[in-house]
Protein backbone atom coordinates (compact mmCIF):
# COMPACT_ATOMS: atom_id res chain seq x y z
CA UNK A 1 11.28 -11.71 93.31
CA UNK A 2 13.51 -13.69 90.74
CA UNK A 3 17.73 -12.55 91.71
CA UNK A 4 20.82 -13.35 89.75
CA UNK A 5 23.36 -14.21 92.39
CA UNK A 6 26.96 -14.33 90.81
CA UNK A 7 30.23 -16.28 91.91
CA UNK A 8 33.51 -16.48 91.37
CA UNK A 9 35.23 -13.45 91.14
CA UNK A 10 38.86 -12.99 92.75
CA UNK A 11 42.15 -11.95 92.33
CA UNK A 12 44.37 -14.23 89.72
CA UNK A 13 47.52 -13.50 88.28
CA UNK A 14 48.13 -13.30 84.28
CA UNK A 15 47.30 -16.13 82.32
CA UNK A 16 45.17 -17.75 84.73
CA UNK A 17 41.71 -18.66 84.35
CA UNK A 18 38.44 -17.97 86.40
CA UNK A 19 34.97 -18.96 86.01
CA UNK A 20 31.85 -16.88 86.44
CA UNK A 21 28.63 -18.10 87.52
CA UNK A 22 25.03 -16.42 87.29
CA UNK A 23 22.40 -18.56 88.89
CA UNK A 24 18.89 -17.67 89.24
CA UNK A 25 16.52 -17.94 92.44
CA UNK A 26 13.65 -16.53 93.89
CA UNK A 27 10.83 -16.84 91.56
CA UNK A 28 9.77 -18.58 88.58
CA UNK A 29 12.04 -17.32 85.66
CA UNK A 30 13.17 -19.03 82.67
CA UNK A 31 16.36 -18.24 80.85
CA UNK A 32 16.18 -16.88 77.03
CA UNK A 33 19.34 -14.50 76.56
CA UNK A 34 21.66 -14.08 78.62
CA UNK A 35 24.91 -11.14 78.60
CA UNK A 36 28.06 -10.40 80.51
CA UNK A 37 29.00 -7.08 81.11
CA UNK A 38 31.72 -5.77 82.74
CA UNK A 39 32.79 -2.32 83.83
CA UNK A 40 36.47 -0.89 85.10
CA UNK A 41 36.98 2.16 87.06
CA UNK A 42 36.44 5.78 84.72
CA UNK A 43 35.24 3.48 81.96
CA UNK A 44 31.96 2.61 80.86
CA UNK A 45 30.18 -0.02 81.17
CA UNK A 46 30.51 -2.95 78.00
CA UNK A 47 29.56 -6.14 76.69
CA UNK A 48 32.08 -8.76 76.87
CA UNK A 49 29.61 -12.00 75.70
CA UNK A 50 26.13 -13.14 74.95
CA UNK A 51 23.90 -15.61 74.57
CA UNK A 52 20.87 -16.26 72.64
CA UNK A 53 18.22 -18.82 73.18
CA UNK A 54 19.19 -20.22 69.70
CA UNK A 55 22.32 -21.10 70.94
CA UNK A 56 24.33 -17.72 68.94
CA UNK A 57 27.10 -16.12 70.59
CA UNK A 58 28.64 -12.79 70.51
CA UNK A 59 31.52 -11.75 71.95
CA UNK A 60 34.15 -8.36 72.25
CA UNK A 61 37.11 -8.16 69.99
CA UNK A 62 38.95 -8.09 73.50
CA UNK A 63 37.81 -11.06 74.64
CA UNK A 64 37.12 -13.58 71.43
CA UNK A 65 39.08 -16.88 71.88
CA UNK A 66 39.46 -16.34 75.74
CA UNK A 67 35.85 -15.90 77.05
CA UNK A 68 33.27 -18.08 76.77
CA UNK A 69 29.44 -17.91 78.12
CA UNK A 70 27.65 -20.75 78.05
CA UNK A 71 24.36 -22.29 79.50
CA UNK A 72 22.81 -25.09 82.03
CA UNK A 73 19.01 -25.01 81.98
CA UNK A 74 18.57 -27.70 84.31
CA UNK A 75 20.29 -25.43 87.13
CA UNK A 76 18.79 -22.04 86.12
CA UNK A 77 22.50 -20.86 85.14
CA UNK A 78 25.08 -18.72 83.18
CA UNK A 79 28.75 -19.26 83.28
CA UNK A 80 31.59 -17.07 81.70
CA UNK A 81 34.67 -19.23 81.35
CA UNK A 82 37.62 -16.63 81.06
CA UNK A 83 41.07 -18.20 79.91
CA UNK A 84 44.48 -16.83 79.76
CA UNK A 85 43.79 -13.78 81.93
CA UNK A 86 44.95 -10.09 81.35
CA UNK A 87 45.50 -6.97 83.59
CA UNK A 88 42.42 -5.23 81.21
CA UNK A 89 40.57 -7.77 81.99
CA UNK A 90 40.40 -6.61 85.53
CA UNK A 91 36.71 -5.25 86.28
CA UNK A 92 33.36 -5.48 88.13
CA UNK A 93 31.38 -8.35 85.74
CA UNK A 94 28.05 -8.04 85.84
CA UNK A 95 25.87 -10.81 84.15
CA UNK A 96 22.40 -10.13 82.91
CA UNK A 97 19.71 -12.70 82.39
CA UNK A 98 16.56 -12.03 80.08
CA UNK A 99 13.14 -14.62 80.23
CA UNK A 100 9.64 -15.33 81.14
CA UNK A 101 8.95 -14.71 84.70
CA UNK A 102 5.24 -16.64 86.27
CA UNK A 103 3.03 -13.85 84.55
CA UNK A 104 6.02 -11.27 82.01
CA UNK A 105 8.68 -11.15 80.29
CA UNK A 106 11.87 -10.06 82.68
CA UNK A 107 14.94 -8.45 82.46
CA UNK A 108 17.25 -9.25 85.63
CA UNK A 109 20.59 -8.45 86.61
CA UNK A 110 22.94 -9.80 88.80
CA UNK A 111 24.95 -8.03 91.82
CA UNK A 112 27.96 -7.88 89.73
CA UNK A 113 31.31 -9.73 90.88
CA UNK A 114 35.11 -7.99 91.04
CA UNK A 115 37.53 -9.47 88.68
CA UNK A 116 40.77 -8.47 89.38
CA UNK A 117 44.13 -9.53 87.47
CA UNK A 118 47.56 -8.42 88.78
CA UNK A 119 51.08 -9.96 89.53
């Protein structure tokens, strides 16, 4: 069946940068909308970006001007660029890809990655 494999995660200090990736594999699946969650420890779960087939983009208050999810059809992909890192920042990111499958529509998630941002 289709997966979402994520990359990138790691350990960065403040101010750094890190890129996310989201590719799909396994089956036929086409992208429409796609979301980035994240979740900390003894928090819940919450939307940092997302992106619409029509090219609109939503993002956090938290995260506006330092996040940004974009698109590569060609390679079956979603990024999250994330700029100027901060210590709240630090989670498990989780991306979340939504599109026709060979025969339904599909919602798919990916295996989540650890972000973690510390001195």
């Amino acid at each position: 069946q289709v997966q979402l494999v994520e990359s990138g995660g790691g350990l960065v200090q403040p101010g750094e940068s890190l890129r996310l990736s989201c590719a799909a594999s396994g089956g036929i699946f086409s992208i429409n909308a796609a979301h980035w969650y994240r979740q900390a420890p003894g928090k819940e779960r919450e939307l940092v970006a997302a992106l619409t087939s029509g090219g609109s983009t939503n993002y956090a208050d938290s995260v506006r001007g330092r996040f940004t999810i974009s698109r590569d059809n060609a390679r079956n992909t979603v990024y999250l660029q994330m700029n100027s890192l901060k210590p709240e920042d630090t989670a498990v990111y989780y991306c979340r890809a939504d599109g026709w499958g060979s025969y339904r529509y599909l919602e798919v998630w990916g295996q989540g990655t650890p972000v973690t941002v510390s001195t």
